[in-house]
N, C-alpha and C. Protein backbone atom coordinates (compact mmCIF):
# COMPACT_ATOMS: atom_id res chain seq x y z
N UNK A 1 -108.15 64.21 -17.15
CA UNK A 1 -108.18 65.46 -16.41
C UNK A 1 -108.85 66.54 -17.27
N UNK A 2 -109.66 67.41 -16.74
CA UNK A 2 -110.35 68.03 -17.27
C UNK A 2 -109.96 70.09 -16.62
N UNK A 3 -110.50 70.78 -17.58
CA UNK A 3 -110.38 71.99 -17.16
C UNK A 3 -111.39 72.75 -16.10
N UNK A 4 -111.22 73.11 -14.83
CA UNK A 4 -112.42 73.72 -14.09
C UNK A 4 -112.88 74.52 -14.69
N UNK A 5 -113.52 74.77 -15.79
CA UNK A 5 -114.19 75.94 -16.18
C UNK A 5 -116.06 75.54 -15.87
N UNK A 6 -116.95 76.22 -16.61
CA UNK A 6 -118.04 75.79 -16.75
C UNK A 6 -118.45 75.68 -17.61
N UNK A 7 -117.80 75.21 -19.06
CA UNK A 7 -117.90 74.91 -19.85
C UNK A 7 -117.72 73.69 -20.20
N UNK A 8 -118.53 72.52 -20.80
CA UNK A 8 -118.53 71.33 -21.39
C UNK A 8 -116.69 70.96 -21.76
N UNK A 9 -116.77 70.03 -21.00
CA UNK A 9 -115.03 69.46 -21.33
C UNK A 9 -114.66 68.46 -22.54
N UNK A 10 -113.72 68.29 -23.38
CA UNK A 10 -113.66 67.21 -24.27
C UNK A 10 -112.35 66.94 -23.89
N UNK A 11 -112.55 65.59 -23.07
CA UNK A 11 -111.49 64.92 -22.18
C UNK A 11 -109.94 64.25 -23.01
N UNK A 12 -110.66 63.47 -24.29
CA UNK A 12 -109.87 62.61 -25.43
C UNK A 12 -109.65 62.74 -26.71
N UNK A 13 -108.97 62.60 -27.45
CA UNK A 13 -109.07 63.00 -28.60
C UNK A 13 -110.40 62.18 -29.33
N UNK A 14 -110.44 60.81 -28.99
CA UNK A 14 -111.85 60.19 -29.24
C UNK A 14 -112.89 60.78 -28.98
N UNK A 15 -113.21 61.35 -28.59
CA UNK A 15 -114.23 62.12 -27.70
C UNK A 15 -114.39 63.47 -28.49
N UNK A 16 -113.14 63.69 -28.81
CA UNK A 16 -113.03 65.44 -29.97
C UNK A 16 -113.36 65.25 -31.44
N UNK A 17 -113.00 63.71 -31.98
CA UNK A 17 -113.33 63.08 -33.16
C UNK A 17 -114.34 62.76 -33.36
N UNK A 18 -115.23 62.32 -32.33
CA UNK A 18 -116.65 62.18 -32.10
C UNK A 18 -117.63 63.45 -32.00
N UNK A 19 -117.31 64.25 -31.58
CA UNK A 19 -117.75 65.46 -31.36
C UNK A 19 -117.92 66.11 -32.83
N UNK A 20 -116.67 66.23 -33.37
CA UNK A 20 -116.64 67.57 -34.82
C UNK A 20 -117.43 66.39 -35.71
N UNK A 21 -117.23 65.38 -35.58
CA UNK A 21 -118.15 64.35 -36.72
C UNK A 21 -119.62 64.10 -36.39
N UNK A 22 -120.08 64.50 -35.60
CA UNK A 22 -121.53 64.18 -35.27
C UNK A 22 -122.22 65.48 -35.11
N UNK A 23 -121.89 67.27 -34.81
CA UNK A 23 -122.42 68.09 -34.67
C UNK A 23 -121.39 69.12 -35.98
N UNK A 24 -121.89 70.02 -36.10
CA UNK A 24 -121.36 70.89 -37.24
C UNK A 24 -121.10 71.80 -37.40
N UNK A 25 -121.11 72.42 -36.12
CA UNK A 25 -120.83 73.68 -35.62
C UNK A 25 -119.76 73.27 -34.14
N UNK A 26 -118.42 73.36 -34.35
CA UNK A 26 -118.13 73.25 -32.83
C UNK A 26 -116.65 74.22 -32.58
N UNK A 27 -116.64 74.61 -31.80
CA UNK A 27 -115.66 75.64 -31.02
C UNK A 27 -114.83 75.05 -30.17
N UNK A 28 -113.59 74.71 -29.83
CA UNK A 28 -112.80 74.18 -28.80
C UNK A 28 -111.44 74.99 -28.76
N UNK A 29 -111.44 75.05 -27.11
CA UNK A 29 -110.45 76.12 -26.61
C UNK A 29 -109.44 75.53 -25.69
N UNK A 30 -108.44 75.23 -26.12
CA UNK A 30 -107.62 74.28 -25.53
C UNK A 30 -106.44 75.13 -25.30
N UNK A 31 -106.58 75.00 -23.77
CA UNK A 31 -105.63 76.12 -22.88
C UNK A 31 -105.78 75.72 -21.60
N UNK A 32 -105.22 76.89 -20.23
CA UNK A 32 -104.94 76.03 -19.25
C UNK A 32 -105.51 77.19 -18.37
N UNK A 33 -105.44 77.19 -17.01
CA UNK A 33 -106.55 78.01 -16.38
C UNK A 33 -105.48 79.40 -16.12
N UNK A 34 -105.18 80.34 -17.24
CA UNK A 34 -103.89 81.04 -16.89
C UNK A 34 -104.82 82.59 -17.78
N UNK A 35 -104.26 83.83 -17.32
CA UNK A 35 -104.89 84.49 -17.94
C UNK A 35 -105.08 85.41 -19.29
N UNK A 36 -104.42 84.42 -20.03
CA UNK A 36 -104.53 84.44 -21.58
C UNK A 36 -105.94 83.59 -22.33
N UNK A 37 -106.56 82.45 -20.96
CA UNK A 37 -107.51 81.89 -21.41
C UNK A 37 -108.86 81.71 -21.05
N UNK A 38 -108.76 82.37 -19.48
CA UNK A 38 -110.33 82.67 -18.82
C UNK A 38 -110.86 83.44 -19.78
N UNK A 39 -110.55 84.45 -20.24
CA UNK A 39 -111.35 85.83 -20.92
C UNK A 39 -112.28 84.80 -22.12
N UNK A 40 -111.43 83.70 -22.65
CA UNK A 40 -112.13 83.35 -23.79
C UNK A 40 -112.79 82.42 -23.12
N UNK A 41 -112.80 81.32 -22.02
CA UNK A 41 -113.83 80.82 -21.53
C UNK A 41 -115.15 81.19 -21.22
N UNK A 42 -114.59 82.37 -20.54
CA UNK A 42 -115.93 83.72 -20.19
C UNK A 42 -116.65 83.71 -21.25
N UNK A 43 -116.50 84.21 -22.84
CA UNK A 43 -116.44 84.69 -23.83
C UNK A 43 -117.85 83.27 -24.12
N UNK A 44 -117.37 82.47 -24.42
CA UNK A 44 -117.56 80.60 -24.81
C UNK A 44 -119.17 80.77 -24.26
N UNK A 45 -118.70 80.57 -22.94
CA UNK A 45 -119.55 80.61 -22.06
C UNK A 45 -121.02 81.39 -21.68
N UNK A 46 -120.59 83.09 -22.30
CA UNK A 46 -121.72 84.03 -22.21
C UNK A 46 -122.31 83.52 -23.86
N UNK A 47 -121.69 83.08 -24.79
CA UNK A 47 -121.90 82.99 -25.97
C UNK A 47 -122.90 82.08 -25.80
N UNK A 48 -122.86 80.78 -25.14
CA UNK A 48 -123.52 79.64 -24.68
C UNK A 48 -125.09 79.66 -24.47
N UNK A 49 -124.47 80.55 -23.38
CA UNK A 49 -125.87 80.95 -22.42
C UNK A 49 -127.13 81.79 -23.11
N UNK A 50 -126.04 82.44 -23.87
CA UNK A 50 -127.10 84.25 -24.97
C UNK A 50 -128.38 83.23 -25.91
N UNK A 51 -128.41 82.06 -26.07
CA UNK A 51 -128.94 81.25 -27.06
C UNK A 51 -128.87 81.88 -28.69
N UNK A 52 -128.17 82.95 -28.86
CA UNK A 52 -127.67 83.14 -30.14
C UNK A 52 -126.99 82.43 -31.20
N UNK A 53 -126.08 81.45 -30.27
CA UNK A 53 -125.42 80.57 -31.05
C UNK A 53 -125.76 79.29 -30.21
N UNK A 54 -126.98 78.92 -30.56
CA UNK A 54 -127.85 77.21 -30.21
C UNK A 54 -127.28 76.38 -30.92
N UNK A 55 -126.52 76.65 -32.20
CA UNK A 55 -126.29 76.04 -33.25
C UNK A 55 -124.97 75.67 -33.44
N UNK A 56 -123.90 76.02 -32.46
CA UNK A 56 -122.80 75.79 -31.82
C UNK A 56 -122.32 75.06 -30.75
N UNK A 57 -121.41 74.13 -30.66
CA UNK A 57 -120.79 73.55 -29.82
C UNK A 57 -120.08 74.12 -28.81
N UNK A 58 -119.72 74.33 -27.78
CA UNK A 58 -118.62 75.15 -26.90
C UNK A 58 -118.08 73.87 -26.12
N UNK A 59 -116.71 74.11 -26.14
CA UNK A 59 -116.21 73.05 -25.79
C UNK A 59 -114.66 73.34 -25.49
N UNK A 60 -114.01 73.27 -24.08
CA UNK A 60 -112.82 73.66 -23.78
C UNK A 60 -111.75 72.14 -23.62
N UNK A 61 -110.59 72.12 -23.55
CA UNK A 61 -109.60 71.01 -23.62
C UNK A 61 -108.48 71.43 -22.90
N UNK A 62 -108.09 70.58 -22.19
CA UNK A 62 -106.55 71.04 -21.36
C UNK A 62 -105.34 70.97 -22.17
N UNK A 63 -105.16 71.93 -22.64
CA UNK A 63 -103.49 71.72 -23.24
C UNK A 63 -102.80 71.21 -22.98
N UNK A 64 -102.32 70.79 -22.08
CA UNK A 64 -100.94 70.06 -21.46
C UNK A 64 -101.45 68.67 -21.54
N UNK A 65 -102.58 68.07 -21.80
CA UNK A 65 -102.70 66.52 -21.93
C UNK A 65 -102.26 66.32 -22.94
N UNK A 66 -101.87 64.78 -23.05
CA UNK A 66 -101.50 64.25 -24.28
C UNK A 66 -102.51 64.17 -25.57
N UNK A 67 -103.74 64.22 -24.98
CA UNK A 67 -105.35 63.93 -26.02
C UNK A 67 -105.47 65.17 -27.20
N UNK A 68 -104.58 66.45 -26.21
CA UNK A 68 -105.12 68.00 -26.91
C UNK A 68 -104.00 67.39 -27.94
N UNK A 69 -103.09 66.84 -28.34
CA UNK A 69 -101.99 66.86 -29.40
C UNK A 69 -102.68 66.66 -30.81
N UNK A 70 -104.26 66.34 -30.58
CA UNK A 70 -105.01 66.34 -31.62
C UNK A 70 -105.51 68.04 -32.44
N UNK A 71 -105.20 69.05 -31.57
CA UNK A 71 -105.32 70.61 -31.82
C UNK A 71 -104.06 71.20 -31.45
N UNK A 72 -102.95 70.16 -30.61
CA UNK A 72 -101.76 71.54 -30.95
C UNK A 72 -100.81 70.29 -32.34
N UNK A 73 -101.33 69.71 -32.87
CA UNK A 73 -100.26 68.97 -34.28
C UNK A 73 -101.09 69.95 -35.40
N UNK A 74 -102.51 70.30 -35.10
CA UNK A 74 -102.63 70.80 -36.74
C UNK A 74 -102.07 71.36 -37.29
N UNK A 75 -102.24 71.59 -39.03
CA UNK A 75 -101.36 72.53 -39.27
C UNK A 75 -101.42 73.76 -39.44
N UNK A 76 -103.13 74.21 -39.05
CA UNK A 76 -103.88 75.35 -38.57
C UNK A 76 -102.88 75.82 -37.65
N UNK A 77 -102.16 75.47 -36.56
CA UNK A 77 -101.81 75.50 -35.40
C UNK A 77 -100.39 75.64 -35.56
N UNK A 78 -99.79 75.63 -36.37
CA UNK A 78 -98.43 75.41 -36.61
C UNK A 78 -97.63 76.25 -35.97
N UNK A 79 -98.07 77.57 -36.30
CA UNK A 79 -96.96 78.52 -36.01
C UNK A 79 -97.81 79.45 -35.02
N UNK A 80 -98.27 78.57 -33.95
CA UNK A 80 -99.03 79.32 -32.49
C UNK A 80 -98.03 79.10 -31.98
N UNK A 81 -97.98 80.79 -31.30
CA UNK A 81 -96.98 80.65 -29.92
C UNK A 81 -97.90 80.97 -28.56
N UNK A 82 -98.75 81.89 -28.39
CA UNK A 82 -99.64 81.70 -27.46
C UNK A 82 -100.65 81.15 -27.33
N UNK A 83 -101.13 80.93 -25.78
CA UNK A 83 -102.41 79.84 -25.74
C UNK A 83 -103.78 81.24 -25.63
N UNK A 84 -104.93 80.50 -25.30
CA UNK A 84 -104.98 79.32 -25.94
C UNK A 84 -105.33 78.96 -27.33
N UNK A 85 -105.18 78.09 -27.83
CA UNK A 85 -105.03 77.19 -29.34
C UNK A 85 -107.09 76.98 -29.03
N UNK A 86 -107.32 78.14 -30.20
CA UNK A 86 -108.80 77.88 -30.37
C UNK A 86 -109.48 77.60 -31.89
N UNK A 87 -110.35 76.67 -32.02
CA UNK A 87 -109.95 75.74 -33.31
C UNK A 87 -111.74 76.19 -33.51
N UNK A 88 -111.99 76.34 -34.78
CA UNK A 88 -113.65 76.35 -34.96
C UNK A 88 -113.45 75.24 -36.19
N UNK A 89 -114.61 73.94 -36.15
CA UNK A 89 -114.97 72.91 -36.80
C UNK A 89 -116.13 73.36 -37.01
N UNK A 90 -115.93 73.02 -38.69
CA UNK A 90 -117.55 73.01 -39.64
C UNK A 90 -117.48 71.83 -40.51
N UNK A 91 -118.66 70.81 -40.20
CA UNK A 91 -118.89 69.65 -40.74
C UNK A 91 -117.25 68.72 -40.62
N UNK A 92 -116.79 68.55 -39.79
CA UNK A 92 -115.53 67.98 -39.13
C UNK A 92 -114.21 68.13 -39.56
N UNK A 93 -114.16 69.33 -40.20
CA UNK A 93 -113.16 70.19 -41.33
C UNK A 93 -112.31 71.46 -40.04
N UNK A 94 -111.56 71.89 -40.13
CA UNK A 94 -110.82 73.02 -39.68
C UNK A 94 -111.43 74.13 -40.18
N UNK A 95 -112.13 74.97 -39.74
CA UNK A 95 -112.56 76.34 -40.49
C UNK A 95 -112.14 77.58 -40.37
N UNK A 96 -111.40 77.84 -38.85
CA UNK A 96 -110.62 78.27 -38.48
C UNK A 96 -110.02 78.17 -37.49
N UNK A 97 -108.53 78.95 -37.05
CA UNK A 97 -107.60 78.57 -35.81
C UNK A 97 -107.15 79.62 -35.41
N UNK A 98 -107.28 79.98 -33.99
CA UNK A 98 -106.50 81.27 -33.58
C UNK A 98 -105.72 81.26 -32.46
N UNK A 99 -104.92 81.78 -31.88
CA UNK A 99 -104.71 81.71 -30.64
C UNK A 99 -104.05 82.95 -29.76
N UNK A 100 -103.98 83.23 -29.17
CA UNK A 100 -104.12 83.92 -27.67
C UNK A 100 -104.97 84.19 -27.21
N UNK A 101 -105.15 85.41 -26.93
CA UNK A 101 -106.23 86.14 -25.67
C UNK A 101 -107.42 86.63 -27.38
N UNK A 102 -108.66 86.68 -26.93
CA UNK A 102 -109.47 86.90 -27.70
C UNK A 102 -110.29 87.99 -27.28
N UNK A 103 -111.20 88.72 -27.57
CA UNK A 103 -112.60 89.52 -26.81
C UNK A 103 -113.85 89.15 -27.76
N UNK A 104 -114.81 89.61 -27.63
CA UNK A 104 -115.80 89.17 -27.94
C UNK A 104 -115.96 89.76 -29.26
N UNK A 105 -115.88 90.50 -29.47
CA UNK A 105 -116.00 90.93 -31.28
C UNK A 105 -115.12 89.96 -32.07
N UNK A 106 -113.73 89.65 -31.68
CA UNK A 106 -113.53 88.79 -32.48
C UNK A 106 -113.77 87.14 -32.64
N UNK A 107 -114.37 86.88 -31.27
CA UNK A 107 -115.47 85.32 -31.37
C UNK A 107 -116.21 85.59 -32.13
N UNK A 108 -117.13 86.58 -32.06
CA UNK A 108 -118.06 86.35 -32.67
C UNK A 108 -118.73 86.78 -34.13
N UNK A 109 -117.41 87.57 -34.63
CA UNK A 109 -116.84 87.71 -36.10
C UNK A 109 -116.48 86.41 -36.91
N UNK A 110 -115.81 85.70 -36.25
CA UNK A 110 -115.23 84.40 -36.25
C UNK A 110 -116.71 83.51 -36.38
N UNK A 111 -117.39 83.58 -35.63
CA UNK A 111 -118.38 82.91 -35.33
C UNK A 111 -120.04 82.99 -36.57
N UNK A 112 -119.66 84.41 -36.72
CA UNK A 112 -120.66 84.61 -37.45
C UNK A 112 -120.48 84.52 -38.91
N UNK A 113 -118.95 84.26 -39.46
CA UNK A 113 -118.20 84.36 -40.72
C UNK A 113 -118.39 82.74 -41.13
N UNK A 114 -118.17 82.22 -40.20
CA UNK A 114 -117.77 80.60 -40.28
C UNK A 114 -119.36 79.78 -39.78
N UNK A 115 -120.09 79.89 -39.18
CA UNK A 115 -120.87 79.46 -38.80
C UNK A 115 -122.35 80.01 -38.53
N UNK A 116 -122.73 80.80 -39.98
CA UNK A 116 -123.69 81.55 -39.84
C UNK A 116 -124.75 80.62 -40.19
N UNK A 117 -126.37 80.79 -39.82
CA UNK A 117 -127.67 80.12 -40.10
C UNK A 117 -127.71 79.78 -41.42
């Protein structure tokens, strides 16, 4: 099961292990369609499209599957109480973890700290 957004889905944890190990820049937002987590889909999404960050992965995950237990066990993640649980991978490492509601200065603070050219 996947999230209706319009953003690229990562269905399995195989699929998420495959992902942070083969590209080196990747973003995943694992939350549920509630409104603590559209804003950052939106966010993902305009980020996507801007071709500013070509060099980035965007990639959302349904929380409530059993597959996401691969981003809510980290220990990045430990002491999240709101969703969604948003994880940035550099070279298949944890680089950073945040979670609730986000806006765009802080994606892309995040984004530009951790995953600059």
């Amino acid at each position: 099961m996947v999230l209706p957004t319009n953003l690229k889905h990562v269905a399995t944890a195989k699929e998420l292990t495959e992902l942070i190990n083969s590209k080196e820049n990747v973003m995943v937002c694992a939350g549920r369609m509630g409104p603590m987590c559209l804003p950052v889909y939106d966010i993902m999404k305009s980020l996507e499209e801007s071709g500013k960050y070509d060099h980035v992965e965007f990639r959302d995950m349904l929380f409530d599957s059993p597959e996401s237990g691969i981003i809510r066990s980290l220990p990045e993640c430990r002491g999240f109480m709101g969703l969604p649980f948003t994880v940035y991978y550099k070279n298949g490492k944890v680089a950073k973890a945040t979670s609730s509601i986000q806006n765009m200065d802080m994606v892309t603070t995040i984004l530009d700290a951790e995953f600059s050219k």
